[in-house]
PDB file of N, CA and C in Angstrom:
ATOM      1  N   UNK A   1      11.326   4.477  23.566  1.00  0.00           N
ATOM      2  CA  UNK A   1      11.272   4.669  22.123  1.00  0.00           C
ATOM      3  C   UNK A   1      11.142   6.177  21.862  1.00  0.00           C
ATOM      4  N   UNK A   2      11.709   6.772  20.791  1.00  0.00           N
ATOM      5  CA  UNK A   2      11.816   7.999  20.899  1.00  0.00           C
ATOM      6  C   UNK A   2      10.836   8.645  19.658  1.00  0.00           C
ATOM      7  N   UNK A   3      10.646   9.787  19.495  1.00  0.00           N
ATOM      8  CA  UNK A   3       9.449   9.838  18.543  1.00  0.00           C
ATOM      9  C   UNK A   3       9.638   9.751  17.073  1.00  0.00           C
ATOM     10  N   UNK A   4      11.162   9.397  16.475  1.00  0.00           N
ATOM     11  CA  UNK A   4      11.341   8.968  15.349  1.00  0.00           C
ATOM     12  C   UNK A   4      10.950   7.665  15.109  1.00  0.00           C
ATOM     13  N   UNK A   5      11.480   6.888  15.938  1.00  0.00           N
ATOM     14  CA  UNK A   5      11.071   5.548  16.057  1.00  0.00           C
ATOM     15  C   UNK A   5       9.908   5.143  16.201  1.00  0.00           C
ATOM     16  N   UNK A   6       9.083   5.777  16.824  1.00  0.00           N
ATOM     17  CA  UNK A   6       7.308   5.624  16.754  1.00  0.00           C
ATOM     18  C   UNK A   6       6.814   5.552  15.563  1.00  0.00           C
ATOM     19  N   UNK A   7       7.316   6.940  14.767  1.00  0.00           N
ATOM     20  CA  UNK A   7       6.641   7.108  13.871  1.00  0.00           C
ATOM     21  C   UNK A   7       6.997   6.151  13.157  1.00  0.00           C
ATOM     22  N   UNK A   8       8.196   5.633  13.039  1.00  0.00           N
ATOM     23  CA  UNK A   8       8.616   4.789  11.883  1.00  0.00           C
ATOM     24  C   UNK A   8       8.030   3.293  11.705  1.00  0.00           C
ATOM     25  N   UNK A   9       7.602   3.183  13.580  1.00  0.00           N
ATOM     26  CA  UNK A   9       7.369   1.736  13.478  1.00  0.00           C
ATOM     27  C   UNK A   9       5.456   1.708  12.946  1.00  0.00           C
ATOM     28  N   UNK A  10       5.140   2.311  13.228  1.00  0.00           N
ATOM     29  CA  UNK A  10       3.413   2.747  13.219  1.00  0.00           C
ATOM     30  C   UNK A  10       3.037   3.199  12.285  1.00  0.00           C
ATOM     31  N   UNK A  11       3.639   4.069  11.131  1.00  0.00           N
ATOM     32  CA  UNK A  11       3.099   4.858   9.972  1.00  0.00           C
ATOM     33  C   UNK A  11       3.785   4.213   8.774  1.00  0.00           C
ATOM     34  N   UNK A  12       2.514   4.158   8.169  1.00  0.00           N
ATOM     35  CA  UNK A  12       2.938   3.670   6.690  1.00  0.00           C
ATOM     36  C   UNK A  12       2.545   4.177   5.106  1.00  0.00           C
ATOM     37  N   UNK A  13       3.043   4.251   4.057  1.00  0.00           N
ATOM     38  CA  UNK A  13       2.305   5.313   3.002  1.00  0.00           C
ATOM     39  C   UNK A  13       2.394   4.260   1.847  1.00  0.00           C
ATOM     40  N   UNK A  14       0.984   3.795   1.046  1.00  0.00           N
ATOM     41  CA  UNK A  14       0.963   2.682   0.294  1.00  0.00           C
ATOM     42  C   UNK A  14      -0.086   3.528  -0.695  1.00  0.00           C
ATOM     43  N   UNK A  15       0.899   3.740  -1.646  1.00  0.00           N
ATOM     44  CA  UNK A  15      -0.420   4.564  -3.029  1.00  0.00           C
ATOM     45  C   UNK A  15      -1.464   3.584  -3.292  1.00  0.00           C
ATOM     46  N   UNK A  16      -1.884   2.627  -2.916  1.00  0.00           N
ATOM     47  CA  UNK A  16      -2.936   1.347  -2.905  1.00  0.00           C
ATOM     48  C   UNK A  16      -4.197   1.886  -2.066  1.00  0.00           C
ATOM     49  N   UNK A  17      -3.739   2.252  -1.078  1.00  0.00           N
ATOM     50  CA  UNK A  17      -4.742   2.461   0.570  1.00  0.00           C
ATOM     51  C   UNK A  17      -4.508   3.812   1.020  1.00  0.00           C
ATOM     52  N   UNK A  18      -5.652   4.265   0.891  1.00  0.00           N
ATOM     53  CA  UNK A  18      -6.027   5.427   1.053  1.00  0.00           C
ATOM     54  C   UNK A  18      -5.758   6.667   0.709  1.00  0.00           C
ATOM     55  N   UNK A  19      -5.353   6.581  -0.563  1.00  0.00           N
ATOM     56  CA  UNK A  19      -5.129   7.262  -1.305  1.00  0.00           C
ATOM     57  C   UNK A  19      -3.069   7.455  -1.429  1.00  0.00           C
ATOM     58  N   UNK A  20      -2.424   6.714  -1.069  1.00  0.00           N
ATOM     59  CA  UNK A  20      -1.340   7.170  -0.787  1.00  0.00           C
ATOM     60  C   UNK A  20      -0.862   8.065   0.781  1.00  0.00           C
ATOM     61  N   UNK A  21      -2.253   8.339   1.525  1.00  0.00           N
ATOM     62  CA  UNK A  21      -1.498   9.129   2.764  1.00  0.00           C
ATOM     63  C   UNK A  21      -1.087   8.685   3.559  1.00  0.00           C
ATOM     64  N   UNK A  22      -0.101   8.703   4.821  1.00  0.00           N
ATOM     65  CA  UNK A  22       0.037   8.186   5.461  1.00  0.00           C
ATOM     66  C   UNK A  22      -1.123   7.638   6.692  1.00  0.00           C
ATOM     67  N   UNK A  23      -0.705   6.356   6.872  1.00  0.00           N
ATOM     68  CA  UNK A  23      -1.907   6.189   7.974  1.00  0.00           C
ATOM     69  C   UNK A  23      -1.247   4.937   8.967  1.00  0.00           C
ATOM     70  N   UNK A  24      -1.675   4.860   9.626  1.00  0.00           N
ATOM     71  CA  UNK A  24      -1.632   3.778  10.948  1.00  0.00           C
ATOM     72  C   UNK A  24      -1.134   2.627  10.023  1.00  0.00           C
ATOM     73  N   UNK A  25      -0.446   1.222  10.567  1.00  0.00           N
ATOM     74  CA  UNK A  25       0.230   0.231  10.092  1.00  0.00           C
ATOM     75  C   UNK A  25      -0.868  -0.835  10.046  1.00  0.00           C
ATOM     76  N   UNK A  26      -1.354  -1.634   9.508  1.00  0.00           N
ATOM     77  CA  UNK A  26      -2.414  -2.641   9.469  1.00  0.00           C
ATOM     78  C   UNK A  26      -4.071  -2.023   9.386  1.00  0.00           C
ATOM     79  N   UNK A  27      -4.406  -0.159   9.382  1.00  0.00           N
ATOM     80  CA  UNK A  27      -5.495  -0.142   9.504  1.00  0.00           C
ATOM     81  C   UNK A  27      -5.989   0.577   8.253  1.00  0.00           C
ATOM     82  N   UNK A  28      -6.769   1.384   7.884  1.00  0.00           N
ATOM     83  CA  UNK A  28      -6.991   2.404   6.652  1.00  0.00           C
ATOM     84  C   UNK A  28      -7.168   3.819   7.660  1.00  0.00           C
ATOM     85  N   UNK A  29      -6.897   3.840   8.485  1.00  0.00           N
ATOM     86  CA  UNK A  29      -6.863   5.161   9.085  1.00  0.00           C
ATOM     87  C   UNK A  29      -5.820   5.805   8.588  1.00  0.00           C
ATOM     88  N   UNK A  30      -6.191   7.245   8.159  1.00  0.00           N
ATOM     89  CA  UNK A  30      -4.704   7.641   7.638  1.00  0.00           C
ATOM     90  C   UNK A  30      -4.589   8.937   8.884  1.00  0.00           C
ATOM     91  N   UNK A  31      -3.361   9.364   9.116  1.00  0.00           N
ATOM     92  CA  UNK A  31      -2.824   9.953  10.228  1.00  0.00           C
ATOM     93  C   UNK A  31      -3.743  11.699  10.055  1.00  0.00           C
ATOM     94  N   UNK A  32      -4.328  12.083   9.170  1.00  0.00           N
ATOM     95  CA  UNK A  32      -4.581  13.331   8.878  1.00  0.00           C
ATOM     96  C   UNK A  32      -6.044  12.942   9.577  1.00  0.00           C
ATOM     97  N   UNK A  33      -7.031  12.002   9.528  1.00  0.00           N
ATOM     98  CA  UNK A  33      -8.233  12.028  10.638  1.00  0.00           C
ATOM     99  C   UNK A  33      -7.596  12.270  11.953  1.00  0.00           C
ATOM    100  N   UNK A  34      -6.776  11.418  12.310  1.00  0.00           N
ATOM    101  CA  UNK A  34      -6.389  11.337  14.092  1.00  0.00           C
ATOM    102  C   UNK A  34      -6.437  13.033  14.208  1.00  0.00           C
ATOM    103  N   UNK A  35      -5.612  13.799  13.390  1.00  0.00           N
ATOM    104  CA  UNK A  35      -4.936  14.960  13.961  1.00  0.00           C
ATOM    105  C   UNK A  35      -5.987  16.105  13.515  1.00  0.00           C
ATOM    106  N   UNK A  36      -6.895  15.090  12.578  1.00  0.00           N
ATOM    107  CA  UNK A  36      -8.397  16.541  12.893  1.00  0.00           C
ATOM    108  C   UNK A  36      -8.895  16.412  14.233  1.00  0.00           C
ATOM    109  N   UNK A  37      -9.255  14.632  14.255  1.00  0.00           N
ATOM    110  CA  UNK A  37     -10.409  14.472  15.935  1.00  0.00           C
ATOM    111  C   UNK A  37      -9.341  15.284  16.749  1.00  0.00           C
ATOM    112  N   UNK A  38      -8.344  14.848  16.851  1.00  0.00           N
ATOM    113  CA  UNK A  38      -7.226  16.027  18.036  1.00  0.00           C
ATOM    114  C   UNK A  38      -7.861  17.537  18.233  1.00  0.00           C
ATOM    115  N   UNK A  39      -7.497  17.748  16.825  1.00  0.00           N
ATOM    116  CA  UNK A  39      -7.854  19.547  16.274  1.00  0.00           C
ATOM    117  C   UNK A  39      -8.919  19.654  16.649  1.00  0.00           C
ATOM    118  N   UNK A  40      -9.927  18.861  16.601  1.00  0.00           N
ATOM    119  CA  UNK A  40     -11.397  19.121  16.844  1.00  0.00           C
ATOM    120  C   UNK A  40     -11.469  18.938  18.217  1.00  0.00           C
ATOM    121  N   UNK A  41     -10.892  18.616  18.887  1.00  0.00           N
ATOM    122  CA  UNK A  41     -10.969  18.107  20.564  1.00  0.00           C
ATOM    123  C   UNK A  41     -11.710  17.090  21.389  1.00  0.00           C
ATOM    124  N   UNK A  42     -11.630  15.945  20.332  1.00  0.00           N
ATOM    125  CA  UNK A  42     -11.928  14.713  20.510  1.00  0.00           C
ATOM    126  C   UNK A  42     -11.338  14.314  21.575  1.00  0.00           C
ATOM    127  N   UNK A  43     -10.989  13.521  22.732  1.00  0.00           N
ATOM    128  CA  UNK A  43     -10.303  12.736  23.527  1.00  0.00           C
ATOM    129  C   UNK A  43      -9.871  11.562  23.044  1.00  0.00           C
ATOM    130  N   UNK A  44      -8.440  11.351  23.585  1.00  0.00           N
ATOM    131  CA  UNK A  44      -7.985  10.114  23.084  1.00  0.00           C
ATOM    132  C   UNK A  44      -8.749   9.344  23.380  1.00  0.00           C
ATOM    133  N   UNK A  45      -9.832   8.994  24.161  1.00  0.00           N
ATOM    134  CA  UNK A  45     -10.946   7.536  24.388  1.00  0.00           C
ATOM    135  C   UNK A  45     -11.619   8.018  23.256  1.00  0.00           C
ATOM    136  N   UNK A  46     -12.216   8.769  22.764  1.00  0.00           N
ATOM    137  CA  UNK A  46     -13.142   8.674  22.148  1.00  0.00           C
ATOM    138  C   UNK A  46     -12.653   8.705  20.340  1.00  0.00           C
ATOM    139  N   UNK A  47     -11.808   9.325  20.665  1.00  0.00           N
ATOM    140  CA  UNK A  47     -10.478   8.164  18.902  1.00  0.00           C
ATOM    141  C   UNK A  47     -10.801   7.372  19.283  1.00  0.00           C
ATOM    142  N   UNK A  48     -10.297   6.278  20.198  1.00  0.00           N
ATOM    143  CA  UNK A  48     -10.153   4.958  20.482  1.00  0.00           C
ATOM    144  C   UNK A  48     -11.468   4.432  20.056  1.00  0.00           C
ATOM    145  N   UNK A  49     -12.546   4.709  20.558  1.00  0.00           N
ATOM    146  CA  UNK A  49     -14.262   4.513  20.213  1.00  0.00           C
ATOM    147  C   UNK A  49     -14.632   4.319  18.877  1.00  0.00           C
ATOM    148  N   UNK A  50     -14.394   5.559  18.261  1.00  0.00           N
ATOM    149  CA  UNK A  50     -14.792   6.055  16.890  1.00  0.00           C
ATOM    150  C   UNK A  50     -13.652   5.434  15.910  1.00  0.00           C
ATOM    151  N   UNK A  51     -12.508   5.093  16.502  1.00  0.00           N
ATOM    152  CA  UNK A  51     -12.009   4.074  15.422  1.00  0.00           C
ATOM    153  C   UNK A  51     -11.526   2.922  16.469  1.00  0.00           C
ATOM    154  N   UNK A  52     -12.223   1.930  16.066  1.00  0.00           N
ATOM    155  CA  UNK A  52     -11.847   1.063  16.776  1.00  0.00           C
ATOM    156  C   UNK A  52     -10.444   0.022  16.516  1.00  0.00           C
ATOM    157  N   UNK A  53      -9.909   0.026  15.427  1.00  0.00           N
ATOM    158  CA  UNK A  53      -8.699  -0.882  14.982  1.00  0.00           C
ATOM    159  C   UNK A  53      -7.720   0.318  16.127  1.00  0.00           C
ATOM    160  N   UNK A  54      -7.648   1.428  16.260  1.00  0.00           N
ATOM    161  CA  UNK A  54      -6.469   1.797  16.730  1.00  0.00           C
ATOM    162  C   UNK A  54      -6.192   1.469  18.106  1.00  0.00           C
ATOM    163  N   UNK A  55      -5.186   1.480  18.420  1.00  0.00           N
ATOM    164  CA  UNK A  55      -4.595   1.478  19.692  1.00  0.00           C
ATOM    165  C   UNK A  55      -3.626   2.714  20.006  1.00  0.00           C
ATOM    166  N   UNK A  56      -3.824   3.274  21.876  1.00  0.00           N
ATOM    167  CA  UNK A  56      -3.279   4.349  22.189  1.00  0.00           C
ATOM    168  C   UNK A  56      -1.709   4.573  22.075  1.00  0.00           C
ATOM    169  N   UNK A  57      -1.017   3.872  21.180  1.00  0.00           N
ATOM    170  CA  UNK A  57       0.280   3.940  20.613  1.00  0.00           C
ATOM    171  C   UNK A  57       0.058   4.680  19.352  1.00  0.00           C
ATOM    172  N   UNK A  58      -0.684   4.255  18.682  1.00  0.00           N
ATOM    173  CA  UNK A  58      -1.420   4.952  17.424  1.00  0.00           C
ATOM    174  C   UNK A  58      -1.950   6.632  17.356  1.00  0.00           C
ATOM    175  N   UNK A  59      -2.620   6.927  18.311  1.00  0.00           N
ATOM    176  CA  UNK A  59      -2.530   8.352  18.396  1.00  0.00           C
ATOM    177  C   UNK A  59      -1.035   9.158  18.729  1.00  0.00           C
ATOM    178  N   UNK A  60      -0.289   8.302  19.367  1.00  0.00           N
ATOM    179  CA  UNK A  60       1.085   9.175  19.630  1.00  0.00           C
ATOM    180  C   UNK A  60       1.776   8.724  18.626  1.00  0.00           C
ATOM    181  N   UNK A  61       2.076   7.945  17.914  1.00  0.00           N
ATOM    182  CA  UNK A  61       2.881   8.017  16.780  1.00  0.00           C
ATOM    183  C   UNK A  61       2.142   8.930  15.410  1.00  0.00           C
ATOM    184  N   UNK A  62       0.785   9.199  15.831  1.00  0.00           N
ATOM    185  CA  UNK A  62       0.258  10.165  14.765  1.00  0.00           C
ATOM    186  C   UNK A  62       1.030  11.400  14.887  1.00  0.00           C
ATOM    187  N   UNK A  63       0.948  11.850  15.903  1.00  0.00           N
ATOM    188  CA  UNK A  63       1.308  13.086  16.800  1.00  0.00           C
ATOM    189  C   UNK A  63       2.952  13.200  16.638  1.00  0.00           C
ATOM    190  N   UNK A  64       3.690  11.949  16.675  1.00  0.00           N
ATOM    191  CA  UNK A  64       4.931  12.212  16.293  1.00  0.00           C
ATOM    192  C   UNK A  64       5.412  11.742  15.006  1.00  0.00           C
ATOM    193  N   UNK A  65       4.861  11.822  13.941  1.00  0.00           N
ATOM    194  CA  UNK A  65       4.870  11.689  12.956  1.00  0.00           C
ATOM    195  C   UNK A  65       4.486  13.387  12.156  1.00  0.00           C
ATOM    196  N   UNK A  66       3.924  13.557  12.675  1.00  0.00           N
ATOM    197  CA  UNK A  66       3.304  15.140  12.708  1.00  0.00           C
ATOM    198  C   UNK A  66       4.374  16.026  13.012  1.00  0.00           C
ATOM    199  N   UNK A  67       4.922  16.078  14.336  1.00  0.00           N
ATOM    200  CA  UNK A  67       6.278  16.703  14.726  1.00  0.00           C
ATOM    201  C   UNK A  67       7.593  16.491  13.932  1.00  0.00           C
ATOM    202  N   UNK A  68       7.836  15.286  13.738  1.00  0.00           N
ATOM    203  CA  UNK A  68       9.049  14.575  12.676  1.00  0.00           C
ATOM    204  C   UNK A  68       8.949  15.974  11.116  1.00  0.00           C
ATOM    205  N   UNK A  69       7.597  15.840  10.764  1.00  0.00           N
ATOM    206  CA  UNK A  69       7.208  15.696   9.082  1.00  0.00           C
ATOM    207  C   UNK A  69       7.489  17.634   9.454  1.00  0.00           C
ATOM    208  N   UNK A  70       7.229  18.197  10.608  1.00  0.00           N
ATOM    209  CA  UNK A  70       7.180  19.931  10.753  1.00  0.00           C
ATOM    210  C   UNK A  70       8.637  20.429  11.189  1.00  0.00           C
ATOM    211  N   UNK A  71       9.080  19.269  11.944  1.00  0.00           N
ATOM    212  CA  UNK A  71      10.506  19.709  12.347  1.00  0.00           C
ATOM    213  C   UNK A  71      11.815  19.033  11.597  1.00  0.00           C
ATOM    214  N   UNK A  72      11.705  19.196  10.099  1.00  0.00           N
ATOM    215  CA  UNK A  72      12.425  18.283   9.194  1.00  0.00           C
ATOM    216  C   UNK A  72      13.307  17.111   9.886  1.00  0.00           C
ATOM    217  N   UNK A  73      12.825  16.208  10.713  1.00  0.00           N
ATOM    218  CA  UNK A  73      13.138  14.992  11.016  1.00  0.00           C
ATOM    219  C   UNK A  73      13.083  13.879   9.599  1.00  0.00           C
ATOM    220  N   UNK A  74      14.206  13.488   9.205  1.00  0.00           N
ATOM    221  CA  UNK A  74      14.499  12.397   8.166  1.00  0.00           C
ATOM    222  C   UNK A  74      13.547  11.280   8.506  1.00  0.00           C
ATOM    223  N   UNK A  75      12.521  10.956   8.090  1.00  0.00           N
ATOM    224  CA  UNK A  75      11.705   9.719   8.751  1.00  0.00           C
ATOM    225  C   UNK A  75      11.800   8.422   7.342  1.00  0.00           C
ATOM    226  N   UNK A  76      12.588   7.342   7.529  1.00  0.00           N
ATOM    227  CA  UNK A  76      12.483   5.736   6.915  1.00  0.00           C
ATOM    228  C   UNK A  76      10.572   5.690   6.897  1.00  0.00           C
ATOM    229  N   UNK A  77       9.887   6.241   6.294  1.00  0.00           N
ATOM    230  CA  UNK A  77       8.462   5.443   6.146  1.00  0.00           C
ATOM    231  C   UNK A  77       8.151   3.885   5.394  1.00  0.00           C
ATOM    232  N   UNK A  78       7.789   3.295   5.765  1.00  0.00           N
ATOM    233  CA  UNK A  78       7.755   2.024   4.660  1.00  0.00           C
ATOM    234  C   UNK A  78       6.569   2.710   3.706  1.00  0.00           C
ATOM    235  N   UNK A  79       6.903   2.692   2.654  1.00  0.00           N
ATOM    236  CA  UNK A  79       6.055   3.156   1.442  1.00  0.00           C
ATOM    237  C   UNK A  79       6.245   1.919   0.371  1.00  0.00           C
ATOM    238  N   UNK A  80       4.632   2.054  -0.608  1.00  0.00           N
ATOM    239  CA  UNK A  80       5.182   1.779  -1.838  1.00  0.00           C
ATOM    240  C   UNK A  80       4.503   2.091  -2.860  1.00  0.00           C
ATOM    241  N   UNK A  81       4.972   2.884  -3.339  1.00  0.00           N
ATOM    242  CA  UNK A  81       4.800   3.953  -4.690  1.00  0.00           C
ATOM    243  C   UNK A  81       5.263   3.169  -5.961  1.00  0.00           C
ATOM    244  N   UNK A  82       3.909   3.152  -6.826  1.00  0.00           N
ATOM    245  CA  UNK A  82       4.885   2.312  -8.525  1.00  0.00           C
ATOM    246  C   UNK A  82       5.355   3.455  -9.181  1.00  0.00           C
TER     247      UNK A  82
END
């Protein structure tokens, strides 16, 4: 799977949940925590810990969702905006 496809299958943006940002698919994590604990130098176990709904597919589709959104990659997000 390549990192468009990650992101696409894993990230979702619903002006309902959580304010509209993007976040993980089924959780309220939105992708801008993952990529502080990153920034902050959290370990992927200890994401995993501190949020427990995610799974280690979930930190890399954060991460390439991140790359997509900096390296104008066209990303299909499922959104829904009224």
């Amino acid at each position: 799977m390549n990192l468009k496809d990650l992101a696409e299958s894993r990230i979702v943006i619903d002006a309902d949940v959580c304010s509209g940002k993007a976040r993980i698919r089924g959780t309220r994590v939105p992708v801008s925590d993952i990529l502080l604990a990153l920034a902050e130098g959290m370990s992927h176990q200890d994401i995993l810990r501190n949020f427990r709904s995610l799974q280690p597919k979930d930190i890399q589709a954060a991460l390439a969702y991140c790359f997509c959104i900096t390296d104008g990659v066209n990303l299909r997000i499922s959104s829904s905006f009224s």
